[in-house]
PDB file of N, CA and C in Angstrom:
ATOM      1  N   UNK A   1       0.821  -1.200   0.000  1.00  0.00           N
ATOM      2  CA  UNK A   1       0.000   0.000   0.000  1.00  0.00           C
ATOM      3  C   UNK A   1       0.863   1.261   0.000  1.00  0.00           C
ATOM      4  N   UNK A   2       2.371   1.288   0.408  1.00  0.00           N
ATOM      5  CA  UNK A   2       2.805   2.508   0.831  1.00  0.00           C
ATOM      6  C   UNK A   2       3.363   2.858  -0.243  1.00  0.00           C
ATOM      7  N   UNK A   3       4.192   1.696  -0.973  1.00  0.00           N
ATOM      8  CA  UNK A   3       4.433   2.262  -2.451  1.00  0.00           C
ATOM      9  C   UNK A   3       3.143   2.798  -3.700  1.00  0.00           C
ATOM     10  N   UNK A   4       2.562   2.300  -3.567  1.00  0.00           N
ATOM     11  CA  UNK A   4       1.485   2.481  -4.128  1.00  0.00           C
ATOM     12  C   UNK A   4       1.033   4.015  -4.381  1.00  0.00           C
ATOM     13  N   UNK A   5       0.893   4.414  -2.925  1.00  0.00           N
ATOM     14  CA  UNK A   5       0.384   6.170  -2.285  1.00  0.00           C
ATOM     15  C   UNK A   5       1.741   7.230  -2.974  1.00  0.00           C
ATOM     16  N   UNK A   6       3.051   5.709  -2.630  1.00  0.00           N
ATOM     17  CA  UNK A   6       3.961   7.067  -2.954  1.00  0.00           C
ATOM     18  C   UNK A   6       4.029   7.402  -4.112  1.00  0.00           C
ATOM     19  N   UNK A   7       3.544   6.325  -5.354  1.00  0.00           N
ATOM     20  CA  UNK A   7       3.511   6.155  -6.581  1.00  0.00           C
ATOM     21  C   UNK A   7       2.676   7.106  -7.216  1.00  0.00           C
ATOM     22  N   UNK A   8       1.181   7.559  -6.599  1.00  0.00           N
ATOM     23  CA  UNK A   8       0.129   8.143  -6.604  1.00  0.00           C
ATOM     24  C   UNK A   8       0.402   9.682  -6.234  1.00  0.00           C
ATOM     25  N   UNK A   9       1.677  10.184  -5.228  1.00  0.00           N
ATOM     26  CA  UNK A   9       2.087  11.261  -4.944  1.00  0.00           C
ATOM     27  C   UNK A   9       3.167  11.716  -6.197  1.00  0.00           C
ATOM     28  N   UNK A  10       4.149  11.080  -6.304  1.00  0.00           N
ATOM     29  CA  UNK A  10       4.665  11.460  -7.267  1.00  0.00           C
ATOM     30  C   UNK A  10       4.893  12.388  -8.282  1.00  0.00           C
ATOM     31  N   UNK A  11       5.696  13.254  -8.144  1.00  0.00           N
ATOM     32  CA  UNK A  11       4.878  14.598  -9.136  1.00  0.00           C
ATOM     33  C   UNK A  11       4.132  15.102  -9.159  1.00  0.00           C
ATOM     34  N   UNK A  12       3.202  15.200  -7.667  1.00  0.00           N
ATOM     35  CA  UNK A  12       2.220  15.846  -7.705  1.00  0.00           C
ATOM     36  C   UNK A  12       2.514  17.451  -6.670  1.00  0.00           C
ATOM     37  N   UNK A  13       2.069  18.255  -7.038  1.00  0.00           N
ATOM     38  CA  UNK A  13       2.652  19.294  -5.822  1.00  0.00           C
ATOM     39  C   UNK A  13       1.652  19.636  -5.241  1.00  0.00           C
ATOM     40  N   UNK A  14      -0.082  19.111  -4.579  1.00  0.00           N
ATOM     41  CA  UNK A  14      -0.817  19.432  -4.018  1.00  0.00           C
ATOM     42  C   UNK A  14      -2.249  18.253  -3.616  1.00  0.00           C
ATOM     43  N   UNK A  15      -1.474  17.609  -2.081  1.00  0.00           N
ATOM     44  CA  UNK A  15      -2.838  16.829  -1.714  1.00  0.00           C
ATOM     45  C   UNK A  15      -3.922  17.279  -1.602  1.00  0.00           C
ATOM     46  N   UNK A  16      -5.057  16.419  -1.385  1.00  0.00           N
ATOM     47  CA  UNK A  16      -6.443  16.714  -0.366  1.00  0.00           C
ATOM     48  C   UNK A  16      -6.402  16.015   0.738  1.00  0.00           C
ATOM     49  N   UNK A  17      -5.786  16.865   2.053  1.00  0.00           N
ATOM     50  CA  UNK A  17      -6.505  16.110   3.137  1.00  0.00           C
ATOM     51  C   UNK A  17      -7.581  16.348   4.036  1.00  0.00           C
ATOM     52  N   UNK A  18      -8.349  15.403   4.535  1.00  0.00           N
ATOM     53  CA  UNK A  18      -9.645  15.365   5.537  1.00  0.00           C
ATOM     54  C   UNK A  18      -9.499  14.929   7.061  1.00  0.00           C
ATOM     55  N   UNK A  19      -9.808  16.067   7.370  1.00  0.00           N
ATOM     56  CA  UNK A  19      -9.600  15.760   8.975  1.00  0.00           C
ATOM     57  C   UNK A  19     -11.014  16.168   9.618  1.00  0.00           C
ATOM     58  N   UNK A  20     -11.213  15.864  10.648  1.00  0.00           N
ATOM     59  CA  UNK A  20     -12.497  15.641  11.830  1.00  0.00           C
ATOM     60  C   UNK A  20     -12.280  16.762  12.883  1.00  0.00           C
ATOM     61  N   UNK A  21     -13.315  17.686  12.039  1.00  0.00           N
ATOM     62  CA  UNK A  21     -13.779  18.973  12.997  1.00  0.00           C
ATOM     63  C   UNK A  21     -13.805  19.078  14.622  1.00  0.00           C
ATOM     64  N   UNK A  22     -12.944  19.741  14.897  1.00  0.00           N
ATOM     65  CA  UNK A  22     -12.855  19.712  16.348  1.00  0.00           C
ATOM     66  C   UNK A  22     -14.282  19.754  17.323  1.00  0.00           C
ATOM     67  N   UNK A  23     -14.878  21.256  16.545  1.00  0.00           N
ATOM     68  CA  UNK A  23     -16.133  21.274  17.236  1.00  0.00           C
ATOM     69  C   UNK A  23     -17.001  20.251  16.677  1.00  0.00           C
ATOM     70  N   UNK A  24     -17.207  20.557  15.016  1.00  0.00           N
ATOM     71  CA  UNK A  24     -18.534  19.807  14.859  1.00  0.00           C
ATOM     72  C   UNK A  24     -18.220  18.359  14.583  1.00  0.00           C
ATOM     73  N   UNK A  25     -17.068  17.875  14.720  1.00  0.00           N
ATOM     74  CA  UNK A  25     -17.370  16.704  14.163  1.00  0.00           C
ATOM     75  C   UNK A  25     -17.636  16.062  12.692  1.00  0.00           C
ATOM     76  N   UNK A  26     -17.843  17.110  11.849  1.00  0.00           N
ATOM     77  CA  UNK A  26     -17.939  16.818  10.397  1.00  0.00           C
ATOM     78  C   UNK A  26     -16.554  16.718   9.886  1.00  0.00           C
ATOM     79  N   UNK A  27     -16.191  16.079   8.793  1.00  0.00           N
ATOM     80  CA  UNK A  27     -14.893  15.659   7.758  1.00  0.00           C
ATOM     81  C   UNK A  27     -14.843  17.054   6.901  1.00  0.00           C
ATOM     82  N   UNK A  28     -14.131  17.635   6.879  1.00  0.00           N
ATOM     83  CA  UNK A  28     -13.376  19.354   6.461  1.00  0.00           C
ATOM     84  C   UNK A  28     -12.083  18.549   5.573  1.00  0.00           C
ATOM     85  N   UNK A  29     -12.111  18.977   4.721  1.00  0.00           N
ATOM     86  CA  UNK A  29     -11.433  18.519   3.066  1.00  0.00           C
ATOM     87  C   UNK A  29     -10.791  19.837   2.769  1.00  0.00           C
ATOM     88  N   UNK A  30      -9.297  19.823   2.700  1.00  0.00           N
ATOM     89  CA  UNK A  30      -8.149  21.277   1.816  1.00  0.00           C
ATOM     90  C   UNK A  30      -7.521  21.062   1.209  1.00  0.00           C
ATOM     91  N   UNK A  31      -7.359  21.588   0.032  1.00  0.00           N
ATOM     92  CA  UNK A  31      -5.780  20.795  -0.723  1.00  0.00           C
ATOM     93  C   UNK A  31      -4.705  21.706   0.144  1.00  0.00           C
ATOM     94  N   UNK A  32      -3.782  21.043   0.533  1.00  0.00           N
ATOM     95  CA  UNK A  32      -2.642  21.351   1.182  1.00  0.00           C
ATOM     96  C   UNK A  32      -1.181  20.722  -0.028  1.00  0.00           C
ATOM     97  N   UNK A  33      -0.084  21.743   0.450  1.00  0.00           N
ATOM     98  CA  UNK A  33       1.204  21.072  -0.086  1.00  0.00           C
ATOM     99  C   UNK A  33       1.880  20.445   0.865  1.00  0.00           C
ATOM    100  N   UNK A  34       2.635  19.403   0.314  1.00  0.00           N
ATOM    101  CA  UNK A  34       3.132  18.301   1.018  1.00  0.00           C
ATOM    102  C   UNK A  34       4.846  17.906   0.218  1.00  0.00           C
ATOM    103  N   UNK A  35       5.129  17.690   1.193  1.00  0.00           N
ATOM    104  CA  UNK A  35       6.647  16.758   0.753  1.00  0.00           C
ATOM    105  C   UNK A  35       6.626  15.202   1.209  1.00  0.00           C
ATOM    106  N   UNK A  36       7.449  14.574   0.565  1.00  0.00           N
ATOM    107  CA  UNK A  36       7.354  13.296   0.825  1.00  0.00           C
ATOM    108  C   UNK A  36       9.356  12.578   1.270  1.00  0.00           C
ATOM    109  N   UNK A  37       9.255  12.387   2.656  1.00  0.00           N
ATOM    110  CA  UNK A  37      10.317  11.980   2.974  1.00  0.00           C
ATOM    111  C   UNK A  37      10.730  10.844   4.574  1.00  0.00           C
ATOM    112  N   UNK A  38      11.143   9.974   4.323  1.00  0.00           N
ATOM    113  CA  UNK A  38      11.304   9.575   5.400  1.00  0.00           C
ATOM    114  C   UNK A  38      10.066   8.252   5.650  1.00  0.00           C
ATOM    115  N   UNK A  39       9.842   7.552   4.326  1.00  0.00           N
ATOM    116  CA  UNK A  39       8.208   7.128   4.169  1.00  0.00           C
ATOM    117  C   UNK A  39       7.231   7.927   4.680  1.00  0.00           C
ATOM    118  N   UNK A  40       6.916   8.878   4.772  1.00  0.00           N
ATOM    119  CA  UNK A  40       5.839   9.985   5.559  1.00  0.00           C
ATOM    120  C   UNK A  40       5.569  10.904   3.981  1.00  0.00           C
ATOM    121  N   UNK A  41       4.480  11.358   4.778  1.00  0.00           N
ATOM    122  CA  UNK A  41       3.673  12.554   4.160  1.00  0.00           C
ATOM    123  C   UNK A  41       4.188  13.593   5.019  1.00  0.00           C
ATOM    124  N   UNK A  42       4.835  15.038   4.639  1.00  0.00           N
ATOM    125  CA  UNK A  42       5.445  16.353   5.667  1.00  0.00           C
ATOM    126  C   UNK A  42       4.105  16.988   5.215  1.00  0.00           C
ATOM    127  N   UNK A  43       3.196  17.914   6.096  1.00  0.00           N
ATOM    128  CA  UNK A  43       2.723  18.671   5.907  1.00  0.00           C
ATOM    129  C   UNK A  43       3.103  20.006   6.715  1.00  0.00           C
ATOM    130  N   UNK A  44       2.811  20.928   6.330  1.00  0.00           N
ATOM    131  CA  UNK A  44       2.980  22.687   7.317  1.00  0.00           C
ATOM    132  C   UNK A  44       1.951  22.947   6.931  1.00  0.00           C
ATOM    133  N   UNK A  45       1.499  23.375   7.843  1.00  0.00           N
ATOM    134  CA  UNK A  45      -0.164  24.417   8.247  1.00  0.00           C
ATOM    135  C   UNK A  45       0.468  26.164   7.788  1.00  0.00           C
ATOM    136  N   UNK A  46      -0.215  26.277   6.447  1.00  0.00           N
ATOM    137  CA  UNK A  46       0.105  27.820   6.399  1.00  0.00           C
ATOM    138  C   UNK A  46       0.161  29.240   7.225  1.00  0.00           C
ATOM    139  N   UNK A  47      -0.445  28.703   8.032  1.00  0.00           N
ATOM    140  CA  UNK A  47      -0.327  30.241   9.492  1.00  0.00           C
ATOM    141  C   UNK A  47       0.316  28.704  10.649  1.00  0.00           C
ATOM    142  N   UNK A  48       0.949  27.872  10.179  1.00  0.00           N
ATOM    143  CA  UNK A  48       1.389  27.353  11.855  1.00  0.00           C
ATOM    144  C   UNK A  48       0.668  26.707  12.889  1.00  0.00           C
ATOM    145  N   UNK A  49       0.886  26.637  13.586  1.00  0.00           N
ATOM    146  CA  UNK A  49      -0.120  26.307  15.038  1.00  0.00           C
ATOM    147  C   UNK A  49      -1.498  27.197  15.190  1.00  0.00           C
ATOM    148  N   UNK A  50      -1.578  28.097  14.289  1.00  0.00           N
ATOM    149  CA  UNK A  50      -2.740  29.242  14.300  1.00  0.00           C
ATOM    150  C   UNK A  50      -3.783  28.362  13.000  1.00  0.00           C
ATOM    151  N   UNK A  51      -2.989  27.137  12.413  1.00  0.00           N
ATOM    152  CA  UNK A  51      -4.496  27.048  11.112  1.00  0.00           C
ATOM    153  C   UNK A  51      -5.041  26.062  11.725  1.00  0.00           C
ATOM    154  N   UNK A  52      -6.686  26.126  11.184  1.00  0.00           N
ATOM    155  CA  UNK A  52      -7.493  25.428  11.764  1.00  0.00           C
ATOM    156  C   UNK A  52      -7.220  23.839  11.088  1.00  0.00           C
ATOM    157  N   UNK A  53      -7.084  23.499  10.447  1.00  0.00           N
ATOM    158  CA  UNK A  53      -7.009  22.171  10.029  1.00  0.00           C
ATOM    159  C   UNK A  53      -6.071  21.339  10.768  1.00  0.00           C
ATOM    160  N   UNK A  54      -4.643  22.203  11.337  1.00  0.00           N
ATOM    161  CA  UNK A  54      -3.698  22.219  12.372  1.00  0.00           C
ATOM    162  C   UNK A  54      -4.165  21.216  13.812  1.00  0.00           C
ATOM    163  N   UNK A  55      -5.805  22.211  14.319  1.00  0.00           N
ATOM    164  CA  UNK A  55      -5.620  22.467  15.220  1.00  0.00           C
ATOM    165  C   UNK A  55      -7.086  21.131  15.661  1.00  0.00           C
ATOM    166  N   UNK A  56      -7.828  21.013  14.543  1.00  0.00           N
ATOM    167  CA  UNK A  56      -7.875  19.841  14.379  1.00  0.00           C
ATOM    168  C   UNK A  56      -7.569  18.275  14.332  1.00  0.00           C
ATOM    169  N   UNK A  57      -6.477  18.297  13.992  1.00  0.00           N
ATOM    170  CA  UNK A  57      -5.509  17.137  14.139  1.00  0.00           C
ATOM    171  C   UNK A  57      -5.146  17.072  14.899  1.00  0.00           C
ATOM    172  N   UNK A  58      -4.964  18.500  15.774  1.00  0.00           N
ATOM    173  CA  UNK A  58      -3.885  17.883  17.290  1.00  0.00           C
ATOM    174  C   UNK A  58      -5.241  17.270  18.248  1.00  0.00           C
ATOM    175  N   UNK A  59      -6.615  17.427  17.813  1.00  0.00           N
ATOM    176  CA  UNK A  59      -7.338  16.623  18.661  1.00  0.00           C
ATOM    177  C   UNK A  59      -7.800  15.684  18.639  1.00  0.00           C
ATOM    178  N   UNK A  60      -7.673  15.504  16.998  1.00  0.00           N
ATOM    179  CA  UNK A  60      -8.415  14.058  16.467  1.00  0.00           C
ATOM    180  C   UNK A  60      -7.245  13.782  15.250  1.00  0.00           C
ATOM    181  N   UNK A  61      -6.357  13.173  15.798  1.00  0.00           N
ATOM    182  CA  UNK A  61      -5.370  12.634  15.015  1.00  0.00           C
ATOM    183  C   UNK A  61      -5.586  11.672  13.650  1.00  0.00           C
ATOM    184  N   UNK A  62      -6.336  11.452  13.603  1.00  0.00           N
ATOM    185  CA  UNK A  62      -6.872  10.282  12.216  1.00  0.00           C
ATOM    186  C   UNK A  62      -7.016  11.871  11.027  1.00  0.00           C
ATOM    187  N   UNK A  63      -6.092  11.417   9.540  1.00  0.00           N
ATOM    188  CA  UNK A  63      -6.451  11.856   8.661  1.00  0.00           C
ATOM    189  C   UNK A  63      -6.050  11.200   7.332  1.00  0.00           C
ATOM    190  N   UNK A  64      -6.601  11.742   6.191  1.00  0.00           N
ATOM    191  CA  UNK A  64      -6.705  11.153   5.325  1.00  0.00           C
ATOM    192  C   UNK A  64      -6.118  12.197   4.346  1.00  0.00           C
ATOM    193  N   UNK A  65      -5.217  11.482   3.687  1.00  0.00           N
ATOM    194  CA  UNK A  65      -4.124  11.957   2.306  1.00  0.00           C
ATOM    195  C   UNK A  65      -4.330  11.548   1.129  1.00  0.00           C
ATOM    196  N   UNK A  66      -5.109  12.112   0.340  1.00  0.00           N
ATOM    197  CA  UNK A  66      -5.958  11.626  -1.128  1.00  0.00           C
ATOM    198  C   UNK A  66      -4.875  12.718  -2.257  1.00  0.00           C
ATOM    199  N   UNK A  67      -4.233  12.207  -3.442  1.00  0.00           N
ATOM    200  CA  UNK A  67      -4.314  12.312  -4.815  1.00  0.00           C
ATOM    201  C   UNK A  67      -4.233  11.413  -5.938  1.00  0.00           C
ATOM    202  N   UNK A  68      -4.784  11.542  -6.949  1.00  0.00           N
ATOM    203  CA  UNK A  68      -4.891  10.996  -8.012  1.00  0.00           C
ATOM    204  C   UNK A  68      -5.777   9.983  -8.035  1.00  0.00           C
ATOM    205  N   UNK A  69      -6.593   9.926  -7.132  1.00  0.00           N
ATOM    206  CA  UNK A  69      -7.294   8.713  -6.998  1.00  0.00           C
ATOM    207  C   UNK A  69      -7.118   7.937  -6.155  1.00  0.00           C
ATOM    208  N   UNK A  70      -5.859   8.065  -5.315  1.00  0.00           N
ATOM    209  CA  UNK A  70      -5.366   6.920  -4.061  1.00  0.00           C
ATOM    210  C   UNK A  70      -5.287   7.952  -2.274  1.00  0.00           C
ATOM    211  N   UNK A  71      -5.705   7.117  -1.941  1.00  0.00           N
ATOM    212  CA  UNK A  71      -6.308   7.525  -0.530  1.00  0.00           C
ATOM    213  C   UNK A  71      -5.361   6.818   0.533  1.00  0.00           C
ATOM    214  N   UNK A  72      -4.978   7.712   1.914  1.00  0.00           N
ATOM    215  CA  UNK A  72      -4.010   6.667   2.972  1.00  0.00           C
ATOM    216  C   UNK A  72      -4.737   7.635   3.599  1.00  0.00           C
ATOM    217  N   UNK A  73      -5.455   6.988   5.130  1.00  0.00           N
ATOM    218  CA  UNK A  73      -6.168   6.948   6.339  1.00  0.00           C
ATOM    219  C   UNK A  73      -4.958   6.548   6.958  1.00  0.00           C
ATOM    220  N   UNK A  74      -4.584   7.505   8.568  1.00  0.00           N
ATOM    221  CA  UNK A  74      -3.205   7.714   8.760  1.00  0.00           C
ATOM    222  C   UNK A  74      -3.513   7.934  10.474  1.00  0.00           C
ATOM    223  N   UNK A  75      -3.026   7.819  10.970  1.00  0.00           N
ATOM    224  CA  UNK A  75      -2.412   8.694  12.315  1.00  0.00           C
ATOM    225  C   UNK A  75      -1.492   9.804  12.263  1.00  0.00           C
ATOM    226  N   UNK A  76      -1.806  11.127  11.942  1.00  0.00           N
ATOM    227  CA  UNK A  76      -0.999  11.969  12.130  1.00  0.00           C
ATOM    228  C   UNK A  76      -0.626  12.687  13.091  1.00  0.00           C
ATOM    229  N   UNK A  77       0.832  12.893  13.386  1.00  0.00           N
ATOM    230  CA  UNK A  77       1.654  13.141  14.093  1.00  0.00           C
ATOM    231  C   UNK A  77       2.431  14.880  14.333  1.00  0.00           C
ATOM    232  N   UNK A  78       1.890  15.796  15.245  1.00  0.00           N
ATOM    233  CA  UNK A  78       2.564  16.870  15.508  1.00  0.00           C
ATOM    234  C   UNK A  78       3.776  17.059  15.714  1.00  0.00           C
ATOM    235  N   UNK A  79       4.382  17.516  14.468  1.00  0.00           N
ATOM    236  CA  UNK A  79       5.957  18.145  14.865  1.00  0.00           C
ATOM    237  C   UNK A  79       6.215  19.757  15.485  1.00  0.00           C
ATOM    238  N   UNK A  80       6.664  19.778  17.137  1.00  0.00           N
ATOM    239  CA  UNK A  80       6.822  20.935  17.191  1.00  0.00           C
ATOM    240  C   UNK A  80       8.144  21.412  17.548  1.00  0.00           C
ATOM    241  N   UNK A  81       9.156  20.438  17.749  1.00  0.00           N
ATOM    242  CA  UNK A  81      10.524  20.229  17.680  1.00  0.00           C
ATOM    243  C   UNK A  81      10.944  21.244  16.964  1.00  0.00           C
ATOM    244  N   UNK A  82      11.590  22.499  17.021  1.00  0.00           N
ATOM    245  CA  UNK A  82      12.166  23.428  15.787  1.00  0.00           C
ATOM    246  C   UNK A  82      13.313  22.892  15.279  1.00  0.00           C
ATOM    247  N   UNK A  83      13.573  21.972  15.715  1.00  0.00           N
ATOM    248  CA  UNK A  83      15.188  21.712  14.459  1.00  0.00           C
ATOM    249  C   UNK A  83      14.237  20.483  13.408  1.00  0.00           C
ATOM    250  N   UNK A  84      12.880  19.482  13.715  1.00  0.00           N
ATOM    251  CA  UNK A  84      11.980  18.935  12.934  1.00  0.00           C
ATOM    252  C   UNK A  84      11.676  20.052  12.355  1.00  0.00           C
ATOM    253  N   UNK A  85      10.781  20.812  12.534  1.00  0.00           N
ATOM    254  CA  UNK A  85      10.170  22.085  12.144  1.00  0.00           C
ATOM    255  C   UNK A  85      10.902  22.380  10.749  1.00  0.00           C
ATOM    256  N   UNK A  86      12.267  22.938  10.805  1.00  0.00           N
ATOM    257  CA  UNK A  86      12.842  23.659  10.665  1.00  0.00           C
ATOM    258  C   UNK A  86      13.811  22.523   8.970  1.00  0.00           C
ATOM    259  N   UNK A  87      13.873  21.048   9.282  1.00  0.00           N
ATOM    260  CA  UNK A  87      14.133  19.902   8.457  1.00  0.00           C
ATOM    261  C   UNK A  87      12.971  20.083   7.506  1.00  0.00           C
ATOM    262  N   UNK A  88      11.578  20.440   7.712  1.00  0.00           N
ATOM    263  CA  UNK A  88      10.495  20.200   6.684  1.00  0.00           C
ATOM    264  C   UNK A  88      10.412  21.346   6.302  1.00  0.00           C
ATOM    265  N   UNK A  89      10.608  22.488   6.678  1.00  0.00           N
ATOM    266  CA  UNK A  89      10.670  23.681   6.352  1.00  0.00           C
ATOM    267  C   UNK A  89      11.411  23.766   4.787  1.00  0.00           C
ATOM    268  N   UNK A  90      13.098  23.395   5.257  1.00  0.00           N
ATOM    269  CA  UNK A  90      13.616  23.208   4.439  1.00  0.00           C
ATOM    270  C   UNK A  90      13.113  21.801   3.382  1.00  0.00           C
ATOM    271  N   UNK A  91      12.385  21.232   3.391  1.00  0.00           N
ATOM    272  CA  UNK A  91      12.296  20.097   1.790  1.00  0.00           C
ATOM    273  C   UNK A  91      11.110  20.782   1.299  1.00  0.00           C
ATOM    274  N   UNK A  92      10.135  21.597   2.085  1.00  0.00           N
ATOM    275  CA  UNK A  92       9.575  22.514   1.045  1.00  0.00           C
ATOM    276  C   UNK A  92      10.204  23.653   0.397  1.00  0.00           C
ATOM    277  N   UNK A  93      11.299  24.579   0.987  1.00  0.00           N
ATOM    278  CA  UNK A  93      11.436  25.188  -0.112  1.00  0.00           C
ATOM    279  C   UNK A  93      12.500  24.597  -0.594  1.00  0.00           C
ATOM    280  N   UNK A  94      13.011  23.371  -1.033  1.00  0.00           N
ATOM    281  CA  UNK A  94      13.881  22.589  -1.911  1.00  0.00           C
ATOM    282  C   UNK A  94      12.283  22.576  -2.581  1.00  0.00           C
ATOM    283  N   UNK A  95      11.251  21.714  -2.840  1.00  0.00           N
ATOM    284  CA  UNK A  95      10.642  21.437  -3.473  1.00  0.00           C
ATOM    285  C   UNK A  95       9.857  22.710  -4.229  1.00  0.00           C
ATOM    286  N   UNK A  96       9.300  23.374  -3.245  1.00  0.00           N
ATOM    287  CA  UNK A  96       8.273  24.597  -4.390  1.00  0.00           C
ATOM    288  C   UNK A  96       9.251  25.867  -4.319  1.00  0.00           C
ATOM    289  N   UNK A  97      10.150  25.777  -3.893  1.00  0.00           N
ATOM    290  CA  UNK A  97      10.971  27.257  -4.041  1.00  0.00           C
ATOM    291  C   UNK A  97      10.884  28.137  -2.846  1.00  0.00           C
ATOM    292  N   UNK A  98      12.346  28.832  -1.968  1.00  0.00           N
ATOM    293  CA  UNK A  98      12.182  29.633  -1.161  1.00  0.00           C
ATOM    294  C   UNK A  98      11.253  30.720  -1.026  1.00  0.00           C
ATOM    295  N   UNK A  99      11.377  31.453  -2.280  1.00  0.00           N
ATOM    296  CA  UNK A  99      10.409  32.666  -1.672  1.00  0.00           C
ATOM    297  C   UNK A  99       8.966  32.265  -1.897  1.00  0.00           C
ATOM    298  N   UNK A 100       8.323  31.580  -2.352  1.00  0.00           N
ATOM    299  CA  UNK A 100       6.944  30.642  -2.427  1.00  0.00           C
ATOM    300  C   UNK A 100       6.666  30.492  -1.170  1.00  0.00           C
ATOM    301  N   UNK A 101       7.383  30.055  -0.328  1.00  0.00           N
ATOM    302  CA  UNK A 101       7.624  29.294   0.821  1.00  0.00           C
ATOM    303  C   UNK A 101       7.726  30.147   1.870  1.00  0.00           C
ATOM    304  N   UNK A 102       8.294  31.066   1.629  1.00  0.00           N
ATOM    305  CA  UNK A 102       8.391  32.476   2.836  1.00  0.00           C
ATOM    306  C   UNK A 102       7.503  33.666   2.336  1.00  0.00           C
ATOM    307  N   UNK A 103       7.024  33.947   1.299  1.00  0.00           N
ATOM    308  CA  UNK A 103       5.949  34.609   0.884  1.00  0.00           C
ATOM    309  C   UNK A 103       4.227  33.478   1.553  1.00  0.00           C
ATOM    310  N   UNK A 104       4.151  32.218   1.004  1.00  0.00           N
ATOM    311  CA  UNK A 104       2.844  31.103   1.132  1.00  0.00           C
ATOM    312  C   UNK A 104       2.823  31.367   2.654  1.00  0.00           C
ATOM    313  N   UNK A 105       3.443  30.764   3.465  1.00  0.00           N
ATOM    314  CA  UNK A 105       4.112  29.975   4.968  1.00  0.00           C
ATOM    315  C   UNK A 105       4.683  31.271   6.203  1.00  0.00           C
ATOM    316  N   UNK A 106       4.007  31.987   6.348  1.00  0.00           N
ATOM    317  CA  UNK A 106       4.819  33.129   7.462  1.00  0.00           C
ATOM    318  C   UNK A 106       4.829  32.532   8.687  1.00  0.00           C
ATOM    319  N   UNK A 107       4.327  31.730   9.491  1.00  0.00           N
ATOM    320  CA  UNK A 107       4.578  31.237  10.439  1.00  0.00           C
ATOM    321  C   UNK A 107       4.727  29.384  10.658  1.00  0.00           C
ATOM    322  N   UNK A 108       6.328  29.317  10.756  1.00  0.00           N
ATOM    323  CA  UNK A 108       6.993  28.216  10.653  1.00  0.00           C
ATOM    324  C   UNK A 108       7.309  27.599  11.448  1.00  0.00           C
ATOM    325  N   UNK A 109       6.230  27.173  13.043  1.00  0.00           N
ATOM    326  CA  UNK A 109       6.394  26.529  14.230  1.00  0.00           C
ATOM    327  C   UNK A 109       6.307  25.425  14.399  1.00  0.00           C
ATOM    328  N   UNK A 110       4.990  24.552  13.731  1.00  0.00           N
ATOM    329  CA  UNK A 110       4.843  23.206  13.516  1.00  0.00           C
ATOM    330  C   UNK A 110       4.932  22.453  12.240  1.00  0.00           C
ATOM    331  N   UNK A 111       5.016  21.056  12.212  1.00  0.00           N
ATOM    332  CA  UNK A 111       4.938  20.756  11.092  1.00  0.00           C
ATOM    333  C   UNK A 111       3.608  19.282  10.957  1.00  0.00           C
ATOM    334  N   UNK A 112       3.778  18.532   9.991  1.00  0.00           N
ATOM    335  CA  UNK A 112       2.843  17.408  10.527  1.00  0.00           C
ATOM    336  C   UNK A 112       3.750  16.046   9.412  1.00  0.00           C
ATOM    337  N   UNK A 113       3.932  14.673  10.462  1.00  0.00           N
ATOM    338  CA  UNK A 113       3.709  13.574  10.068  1.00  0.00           C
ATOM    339  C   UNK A 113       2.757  12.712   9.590  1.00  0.00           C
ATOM    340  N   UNK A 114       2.741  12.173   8.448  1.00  0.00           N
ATOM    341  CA  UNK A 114       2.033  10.716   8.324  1.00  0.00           C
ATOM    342  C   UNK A 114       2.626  10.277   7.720  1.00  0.00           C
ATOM    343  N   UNK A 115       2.786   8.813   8.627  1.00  0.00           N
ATOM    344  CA  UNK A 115       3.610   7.567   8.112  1.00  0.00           C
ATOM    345  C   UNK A 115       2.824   7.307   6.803  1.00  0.00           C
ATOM    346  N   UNK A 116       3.243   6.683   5.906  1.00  0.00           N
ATOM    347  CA  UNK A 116       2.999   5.926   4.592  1.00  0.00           C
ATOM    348  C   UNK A 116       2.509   4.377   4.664  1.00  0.00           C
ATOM    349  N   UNK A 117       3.459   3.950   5.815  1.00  0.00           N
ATOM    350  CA  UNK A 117       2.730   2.662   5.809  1.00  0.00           C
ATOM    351  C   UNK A 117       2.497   1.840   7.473  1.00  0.00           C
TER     352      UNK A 117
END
């Protein structure tokens, strides 16, 4: 399955993930950008510890990483470690470009894991 997802990520520069509304409880769907390293999915919350999809996950850890048609239901994992932080920071702007990345991303505190397999 994990090659599969990574096969399905591949060249792509923008998931959909779904996470479980803190308050209401309903499934909330964003395309987010992602890097892929370490068998994991890296995500950064564009405002940080301040975005809601963020802040979501840190309460209901189950989410889901959909492109191209292939889907991974995950346990995701809060990075707030700044030298982690600061490792995913850097493979996004290796991947979409520094100033993308410091123009997109102004606050660079957390990051997010999901294993692949």
């Amino acid at each position: 399955m994990a090659n599969a997802v990574w096969d399905a990520l591949d060249g792509v520069s923008e998931v959909e993930i779904t996470v479980t509304g803190r308050k209401t409880g309903r499934q909330i769907s964003h395309p987010v950008w992602f890097v892929l390293d370490e068998d994991s999915v890296f995500l950064m919350p564009v405002t940080g510890s301040d975005s809601q999809w963020y802040k979501n996950v840190r309460q209901t850890p189950m989410i889901e990483v959909s492109a191209n048609g292939t889907a991974l239901s995950s346990s995701a994992t809060p990075i707030t470690d700044a030298d982690r932080v600061d490792h995913v920071v850097g493979l996004f702007k290796a991947k979409y470009g520094t100033d993308k990345v410091e123009n997109l991303y102004p606050k660079h505190d957390v990051a997010v894991q999901v294993p692949l397999g």
